[in-house]
Protein backbone atom coordinates (compact mmCIF):
# COMPACT_ATOMS: atom_id res chain seq x y z
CA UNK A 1 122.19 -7.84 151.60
CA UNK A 2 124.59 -6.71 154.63
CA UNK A 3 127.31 -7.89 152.50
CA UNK A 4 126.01 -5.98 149.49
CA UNK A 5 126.09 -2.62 151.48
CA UNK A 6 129.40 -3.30 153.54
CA UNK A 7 131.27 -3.41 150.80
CA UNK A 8 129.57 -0.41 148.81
CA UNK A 9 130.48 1.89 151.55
CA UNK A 10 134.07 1.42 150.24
CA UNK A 11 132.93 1.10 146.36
CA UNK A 12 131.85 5.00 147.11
CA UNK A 13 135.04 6.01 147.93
CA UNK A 14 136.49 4.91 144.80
CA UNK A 15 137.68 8.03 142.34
CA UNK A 16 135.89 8.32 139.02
CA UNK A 17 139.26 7.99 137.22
CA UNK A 18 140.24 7.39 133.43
CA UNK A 19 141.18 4.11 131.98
CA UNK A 20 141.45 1.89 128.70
CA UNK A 21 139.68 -1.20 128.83
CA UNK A 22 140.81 -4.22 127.11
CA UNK A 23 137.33 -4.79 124.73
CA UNK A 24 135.71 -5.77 122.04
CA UNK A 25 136.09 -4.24 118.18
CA UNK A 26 132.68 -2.62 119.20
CA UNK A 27 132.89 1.66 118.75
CA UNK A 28 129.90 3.73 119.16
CA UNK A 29 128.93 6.88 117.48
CA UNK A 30 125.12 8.71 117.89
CA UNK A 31 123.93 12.06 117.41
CA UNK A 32 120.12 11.83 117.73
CA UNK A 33 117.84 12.94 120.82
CA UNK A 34 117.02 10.53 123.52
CA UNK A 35 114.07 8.19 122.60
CA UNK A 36 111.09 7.45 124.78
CA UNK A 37 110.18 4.39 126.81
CA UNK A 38 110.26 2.25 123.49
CA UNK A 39 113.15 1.03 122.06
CA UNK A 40 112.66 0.78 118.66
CA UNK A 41 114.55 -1.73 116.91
CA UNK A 42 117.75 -0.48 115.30
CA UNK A 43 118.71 -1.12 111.53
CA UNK A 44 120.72 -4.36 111.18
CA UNK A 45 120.21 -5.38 114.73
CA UNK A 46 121.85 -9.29 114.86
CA UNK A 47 119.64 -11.98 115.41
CA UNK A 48 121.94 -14.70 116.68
CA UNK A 49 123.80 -14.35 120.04
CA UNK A 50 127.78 -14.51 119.71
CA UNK A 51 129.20 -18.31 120.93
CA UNK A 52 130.27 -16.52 124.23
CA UNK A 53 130.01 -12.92 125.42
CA UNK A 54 131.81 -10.06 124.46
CA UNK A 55 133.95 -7.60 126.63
CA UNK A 56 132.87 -4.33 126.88
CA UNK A 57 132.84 -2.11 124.32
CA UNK A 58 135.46 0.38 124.21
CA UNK A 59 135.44 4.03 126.90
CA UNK A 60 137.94 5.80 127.77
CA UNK A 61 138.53 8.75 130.50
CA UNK A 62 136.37 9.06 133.46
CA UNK A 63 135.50 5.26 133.24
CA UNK A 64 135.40 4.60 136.95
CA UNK A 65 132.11 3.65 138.50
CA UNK A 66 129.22 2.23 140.19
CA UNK A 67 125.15 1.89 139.26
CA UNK A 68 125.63 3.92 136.40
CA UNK A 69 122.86 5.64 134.18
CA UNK A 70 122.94 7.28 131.23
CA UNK A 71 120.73 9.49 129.47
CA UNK A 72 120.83 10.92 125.92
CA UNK A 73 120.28 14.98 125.51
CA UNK A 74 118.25 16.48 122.98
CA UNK A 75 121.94 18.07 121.66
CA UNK A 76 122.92 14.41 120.78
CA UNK A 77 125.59 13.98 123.63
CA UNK A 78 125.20 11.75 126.68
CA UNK A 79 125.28 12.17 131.26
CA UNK A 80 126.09 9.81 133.55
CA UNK A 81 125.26 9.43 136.54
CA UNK A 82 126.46 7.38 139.13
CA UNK A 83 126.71 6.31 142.86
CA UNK A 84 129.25 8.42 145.13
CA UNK A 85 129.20 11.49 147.43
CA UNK A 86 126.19 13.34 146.48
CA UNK A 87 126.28 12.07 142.77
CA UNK A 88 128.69 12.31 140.34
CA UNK A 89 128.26 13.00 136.90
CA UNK A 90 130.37 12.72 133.74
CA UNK A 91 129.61 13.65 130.22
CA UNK A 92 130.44 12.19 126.94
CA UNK A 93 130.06 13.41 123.00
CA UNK A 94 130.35 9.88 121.49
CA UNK A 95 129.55 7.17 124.05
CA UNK A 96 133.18 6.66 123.78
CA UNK A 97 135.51 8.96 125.59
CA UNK A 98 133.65 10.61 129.18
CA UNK A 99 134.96 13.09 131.75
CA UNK A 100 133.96 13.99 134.28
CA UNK A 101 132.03 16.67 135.04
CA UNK A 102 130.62 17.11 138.63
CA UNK A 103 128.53 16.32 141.06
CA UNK A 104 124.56 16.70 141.21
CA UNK A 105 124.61 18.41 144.54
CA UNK A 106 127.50 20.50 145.01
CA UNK A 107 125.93 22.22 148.34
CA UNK A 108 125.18 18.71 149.75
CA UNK A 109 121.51 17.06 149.99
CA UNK A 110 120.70 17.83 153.35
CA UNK A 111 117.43 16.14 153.44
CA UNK A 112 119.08 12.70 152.89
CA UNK A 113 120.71 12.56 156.00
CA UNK A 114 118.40 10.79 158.42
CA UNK A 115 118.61 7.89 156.13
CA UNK A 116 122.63 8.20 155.50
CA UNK A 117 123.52 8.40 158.94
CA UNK A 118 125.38 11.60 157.44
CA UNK A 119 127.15 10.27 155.00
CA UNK A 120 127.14 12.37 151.60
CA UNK A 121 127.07 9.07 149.70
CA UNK A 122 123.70 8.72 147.57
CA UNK A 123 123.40 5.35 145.82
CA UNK A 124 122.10 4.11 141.90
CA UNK A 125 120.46 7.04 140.25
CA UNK A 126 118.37 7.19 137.29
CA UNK A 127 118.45 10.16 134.91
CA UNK A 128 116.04 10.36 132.26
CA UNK A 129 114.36 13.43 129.81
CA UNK A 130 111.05 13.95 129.96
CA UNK A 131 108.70 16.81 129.61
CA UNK A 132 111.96 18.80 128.63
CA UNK A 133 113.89 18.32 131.71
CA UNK A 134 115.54 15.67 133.28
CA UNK A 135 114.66 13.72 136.44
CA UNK A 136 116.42 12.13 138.76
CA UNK A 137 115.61 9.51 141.05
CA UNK A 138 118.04 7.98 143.69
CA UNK A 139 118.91 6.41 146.92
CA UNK A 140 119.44 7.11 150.29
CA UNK A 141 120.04 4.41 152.64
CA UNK A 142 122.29 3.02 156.20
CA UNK A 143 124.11 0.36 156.31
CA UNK A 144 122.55 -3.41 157.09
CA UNK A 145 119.20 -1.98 157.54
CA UNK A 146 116.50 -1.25 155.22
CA UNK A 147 115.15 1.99 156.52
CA UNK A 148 115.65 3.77 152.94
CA UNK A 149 114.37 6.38 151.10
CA UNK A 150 113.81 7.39 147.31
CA UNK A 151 114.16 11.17 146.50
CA UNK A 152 113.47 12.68 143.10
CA UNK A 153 114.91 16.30 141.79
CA UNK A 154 114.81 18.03 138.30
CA UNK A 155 117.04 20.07 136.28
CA UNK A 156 116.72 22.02 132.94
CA UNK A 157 119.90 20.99 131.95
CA UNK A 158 121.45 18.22 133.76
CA UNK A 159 124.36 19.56 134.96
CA UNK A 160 126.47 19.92 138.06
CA UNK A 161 124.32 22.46 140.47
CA UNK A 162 121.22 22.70 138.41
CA UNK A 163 119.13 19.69 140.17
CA UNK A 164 116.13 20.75 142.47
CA UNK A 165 115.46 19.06 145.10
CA UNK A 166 111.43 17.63 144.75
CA UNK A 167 110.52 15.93 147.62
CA UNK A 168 110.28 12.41 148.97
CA UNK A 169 109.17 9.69 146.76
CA UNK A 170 108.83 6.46 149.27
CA UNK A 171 110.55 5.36 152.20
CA UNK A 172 111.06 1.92 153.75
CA UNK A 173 111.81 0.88 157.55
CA UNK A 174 112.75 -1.88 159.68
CA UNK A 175 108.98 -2.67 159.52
CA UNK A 176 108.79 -3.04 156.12
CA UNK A 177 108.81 -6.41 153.76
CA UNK A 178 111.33 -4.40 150.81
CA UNK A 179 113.77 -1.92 150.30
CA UNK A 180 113.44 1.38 149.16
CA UNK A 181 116.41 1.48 146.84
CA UNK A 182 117.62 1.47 143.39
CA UNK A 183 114.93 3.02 141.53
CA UNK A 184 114.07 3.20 137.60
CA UNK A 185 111.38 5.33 136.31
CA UNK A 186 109.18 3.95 132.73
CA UNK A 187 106.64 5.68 130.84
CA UNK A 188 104.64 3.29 129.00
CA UNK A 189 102.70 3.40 125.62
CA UNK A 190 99.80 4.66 127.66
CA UNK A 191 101.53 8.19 129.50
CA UNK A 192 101.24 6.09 132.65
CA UNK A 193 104.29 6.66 135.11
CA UNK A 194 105.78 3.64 136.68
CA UNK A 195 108.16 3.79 139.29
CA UNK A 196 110.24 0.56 140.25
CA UNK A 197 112.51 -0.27 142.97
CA UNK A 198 113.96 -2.68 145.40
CA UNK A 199 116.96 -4.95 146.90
CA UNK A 200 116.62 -7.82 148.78
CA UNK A 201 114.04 -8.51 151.05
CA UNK A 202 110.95 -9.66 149.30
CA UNK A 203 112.08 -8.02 145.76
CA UNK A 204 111.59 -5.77 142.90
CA UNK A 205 108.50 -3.30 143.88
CA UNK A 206 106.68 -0.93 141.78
CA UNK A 207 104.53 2.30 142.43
CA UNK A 208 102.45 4.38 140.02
CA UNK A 209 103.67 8.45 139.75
CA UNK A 210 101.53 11.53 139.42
CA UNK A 211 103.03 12.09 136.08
CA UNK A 212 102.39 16.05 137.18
CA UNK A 213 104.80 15.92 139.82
CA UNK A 214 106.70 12.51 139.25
CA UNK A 215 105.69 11.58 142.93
CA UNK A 216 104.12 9.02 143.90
CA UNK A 217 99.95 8.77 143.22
CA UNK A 218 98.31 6.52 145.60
CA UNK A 219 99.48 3.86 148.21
CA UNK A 220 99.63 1.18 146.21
CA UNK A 221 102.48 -1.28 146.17
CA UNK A 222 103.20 -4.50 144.50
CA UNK A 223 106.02 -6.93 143.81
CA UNK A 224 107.07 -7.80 140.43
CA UNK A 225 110.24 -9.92 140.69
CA UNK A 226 111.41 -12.17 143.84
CA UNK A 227 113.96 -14.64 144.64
CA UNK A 228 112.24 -15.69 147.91
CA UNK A 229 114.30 -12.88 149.91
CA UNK A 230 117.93 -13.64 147.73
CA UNK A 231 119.67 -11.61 145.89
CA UNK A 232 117.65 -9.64 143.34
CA UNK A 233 117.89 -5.65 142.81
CA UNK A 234 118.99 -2.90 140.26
CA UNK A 235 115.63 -3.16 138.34
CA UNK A 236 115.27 -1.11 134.93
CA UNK A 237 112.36 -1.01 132.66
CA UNK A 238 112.40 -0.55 128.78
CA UNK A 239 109.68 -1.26 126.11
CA UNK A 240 110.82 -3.67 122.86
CA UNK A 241 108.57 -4.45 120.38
CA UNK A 242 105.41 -6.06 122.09
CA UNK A 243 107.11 -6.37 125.17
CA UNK A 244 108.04 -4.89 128.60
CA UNK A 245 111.28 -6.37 129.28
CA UNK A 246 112.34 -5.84 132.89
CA UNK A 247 116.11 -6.02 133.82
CA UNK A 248 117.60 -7.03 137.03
CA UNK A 249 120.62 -8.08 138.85
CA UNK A 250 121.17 -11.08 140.73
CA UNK A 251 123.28 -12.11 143.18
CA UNK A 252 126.31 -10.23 144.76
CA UNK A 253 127.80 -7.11 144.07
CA UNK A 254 130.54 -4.78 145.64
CA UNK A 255 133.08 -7.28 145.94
CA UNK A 256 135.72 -5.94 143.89
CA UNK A 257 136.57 -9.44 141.55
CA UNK A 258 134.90 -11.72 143.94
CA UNK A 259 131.78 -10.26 142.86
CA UNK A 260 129.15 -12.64 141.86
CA UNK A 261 126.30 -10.07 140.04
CA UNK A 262 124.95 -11.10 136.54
CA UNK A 263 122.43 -9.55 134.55
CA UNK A 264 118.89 -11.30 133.63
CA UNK A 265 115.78 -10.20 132.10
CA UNK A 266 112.07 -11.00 131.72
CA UNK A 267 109.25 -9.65 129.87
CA UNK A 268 105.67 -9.27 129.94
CA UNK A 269 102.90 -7.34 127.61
CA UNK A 270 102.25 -5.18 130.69
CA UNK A 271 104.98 -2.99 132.70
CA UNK A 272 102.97 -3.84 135.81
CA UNK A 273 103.36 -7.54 134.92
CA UNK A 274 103.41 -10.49 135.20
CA UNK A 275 106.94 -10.93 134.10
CA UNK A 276 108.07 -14.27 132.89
CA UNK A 277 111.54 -15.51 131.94
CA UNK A 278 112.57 -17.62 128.51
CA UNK A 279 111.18 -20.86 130.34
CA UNK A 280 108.51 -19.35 131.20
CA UNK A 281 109.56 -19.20 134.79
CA UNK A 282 107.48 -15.94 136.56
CA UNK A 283 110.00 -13.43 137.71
CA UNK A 284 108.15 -13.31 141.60
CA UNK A 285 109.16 -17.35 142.10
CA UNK A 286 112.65 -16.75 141.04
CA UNK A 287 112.84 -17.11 137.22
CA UNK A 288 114.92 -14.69 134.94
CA UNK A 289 116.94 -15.45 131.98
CA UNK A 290 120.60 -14.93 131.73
CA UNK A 291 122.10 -12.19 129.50
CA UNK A 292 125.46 -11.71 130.93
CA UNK A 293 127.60 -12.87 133.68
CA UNK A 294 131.00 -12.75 134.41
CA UNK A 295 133.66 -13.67 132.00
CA UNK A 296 137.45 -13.82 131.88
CA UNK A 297 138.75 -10.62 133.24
CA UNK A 298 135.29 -9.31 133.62
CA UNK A 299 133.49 -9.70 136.92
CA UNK A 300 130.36 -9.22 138.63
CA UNK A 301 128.50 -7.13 135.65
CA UNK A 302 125.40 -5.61 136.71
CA UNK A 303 123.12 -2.80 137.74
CA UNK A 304 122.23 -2.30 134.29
CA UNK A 305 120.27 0.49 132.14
CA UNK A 306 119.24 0.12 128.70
CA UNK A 307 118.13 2.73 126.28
CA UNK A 308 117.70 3.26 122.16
CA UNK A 309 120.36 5.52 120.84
CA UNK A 310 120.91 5.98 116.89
CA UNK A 311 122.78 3.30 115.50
CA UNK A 312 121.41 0.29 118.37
CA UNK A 313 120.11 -0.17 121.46
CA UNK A 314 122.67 -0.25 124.45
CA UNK A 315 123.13 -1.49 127.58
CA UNK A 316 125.12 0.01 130.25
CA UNK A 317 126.59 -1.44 133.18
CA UNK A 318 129.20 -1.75 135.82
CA UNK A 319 131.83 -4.35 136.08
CA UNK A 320 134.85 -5.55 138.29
CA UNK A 321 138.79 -5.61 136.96
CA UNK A 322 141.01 -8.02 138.62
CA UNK A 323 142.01 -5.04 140.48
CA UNK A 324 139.16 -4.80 142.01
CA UNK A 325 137.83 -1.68 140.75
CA UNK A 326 134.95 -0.62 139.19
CA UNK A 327 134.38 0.28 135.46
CA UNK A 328 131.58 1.34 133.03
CA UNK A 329 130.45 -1.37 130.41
CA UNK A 330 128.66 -0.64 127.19
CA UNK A 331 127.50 -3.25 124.97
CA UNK A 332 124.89 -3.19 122.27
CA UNK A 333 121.81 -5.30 122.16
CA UNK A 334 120.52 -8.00 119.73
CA UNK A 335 117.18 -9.87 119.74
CA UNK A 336 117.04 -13.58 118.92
CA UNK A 337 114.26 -14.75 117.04
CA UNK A 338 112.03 -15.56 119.97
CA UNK A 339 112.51 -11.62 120.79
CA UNK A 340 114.91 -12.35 123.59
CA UNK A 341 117.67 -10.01 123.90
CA UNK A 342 121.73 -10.56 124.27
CA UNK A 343 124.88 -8.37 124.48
CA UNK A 344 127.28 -8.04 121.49
């Protein structure tokens, strides 16, 4: 964990700059609103896994970043959003070429500071649309310690400026057995509003929200993914067919091509749980099944989203160059016949 956040200090400091990436044939084109919680299977989807995994699809422009997430408009285009000084966004038409376009808080979030030591640098947000505006969860955290905080603001459109600050969502301290970081919001089949969260320490948490307010709705609190105190974080939450399938990273991020993140996945009929992996392995003793790791010039992918868009479902990531730098991966995603998902 100390190793995780020493390092992102300096990730945050990185530019959002544009770049080519070497990739696979893969191009994306979508036009449709942003689905909800389910992601309903897309036409053609591919049932068998390639022999090894593919580079990231093809982006150009503002392509540099960390913890990104990505949310589809109801005007068919797409926002990032992504660690750095008080958030920064970037916009695309296609999925293909983004620029940037921003940050979330122009004026500064003021109320984060206790937990930042000062620092302007808010960590792994998650934009959705719901309710006809979009919400915004993220991070606030120190260095080495896990006295953290989750904040959650709103905008009608998105953009750079337009977010309202909402309150305090939870808040972790030296006292506490998790980490009140990298959150991902779900709505399931049933309105409910789930909140998870977590880094290190005991693991991947999960709240319910007042889906009136998006805060939290009671004091309960329970773990849904472990590694016994090891390396687990960046949770996100989609539905698939019968299934919950809960995403997570393991291992080490944030540094540069030394970094050791990968990308695994569980399920379970419930989005409270339990969560198993392919072997049936329960996600709170340290199961999860691999869906991508590093590869070739491709390190350290992780701190994924995943959401439906017209033509497949996608997942979106960050990954390491040689260089060292930071860049946004897209892939699309197949299910095997057992209903288990992989990147292509």
């Amino acid at each position: 964990m100390s190793q995780h956040r020493l390092t992102r200090r300096a990730i945050l400091a990185l530019p959002v700059i544009g770049v080519v990436l070497a990739a696979s044939a893969v191009t994306f084109t979508a036009q449709a609103a942003e689905s909800p919680a389910a992601l309903p299977a897309a036409a053609a989807t591919p049932t068998v896994p390639p022999a090894s995994y593919p580079g990231p699809g093809v982006v150009t422009g503002a392509t540099g970043t960390h913890d990104p997430s990505v949310v589809k408009t109801p005007a068919g285009t797409y926002i990032v959003a992504q660690t750095g000084n008080n958030i920064p966004l970037s916009t695309s038409t296609d999925r293909t070429a983004f620029r940037a376009a921003g940050v979330a808080f122009p004026n500064g979030a003021s109320w984060t500071t206790p937990y930042t030591g000062g620092s302007a640098s808010l960590w792994a947000p998650d934009i959705s649309y719901r309710n006809g505006q979009y919400f915004m969860y993220y991070s606030a955290s120190t260095f080495g310690v896990n006295r953290s905080a989750i904040f959650l603001a709103t905008s009608p459109t998105g953009a750079s400026g337009s977010w309202t600050h909402r309150g305090l969502v939870i808040e972790s301290s030296s006292a506490s057995n998790y980490n009140a970081i990298d959150p991902n919001l779900i709505v399931d089949t049933s309105g409910r509003w789930w909140l998870t969260f977590g880094s290190f320490w005991s693991g991947i948490q999960q709240i319910a929200l007042n889906p009136s307010t998006g805060l939290r709705s009671d004091s309960s609190i329970r773990l849904i993914a472990g590694r016994n105190g090891g390396a687990i974080e960046a949770p996100y939450m989609v539905k698939h067919g019968s299934y919950y399938y809960l995403w997570v990273s393991f291992d080490l991020c944030c540094r540069g091509a030394s970094s050791t993140y990968r990308i695994m996945v569980g399920r379970s009929t419930s989005p409270t749980g339990p969560f198993v992996d392919r072997n049936g392995t329960a996600l709170t003793s340290g199961g999860g099944t691999q869906v991508l790791a590093g590869h070739g010039s491709i390190h350290g992918p992780g701190h994924q989203a995943a959401f439906a868009d017209t033509d497949a479902e996608v997942l979106v990531y960050h990954y390491y160059a040689d260089s060292g730098a930071s860049y946004l991966g897209i892939n699309l995603l197949g299910y095997d016949s057992a209903g288990w998902p992989f990147v292509y």
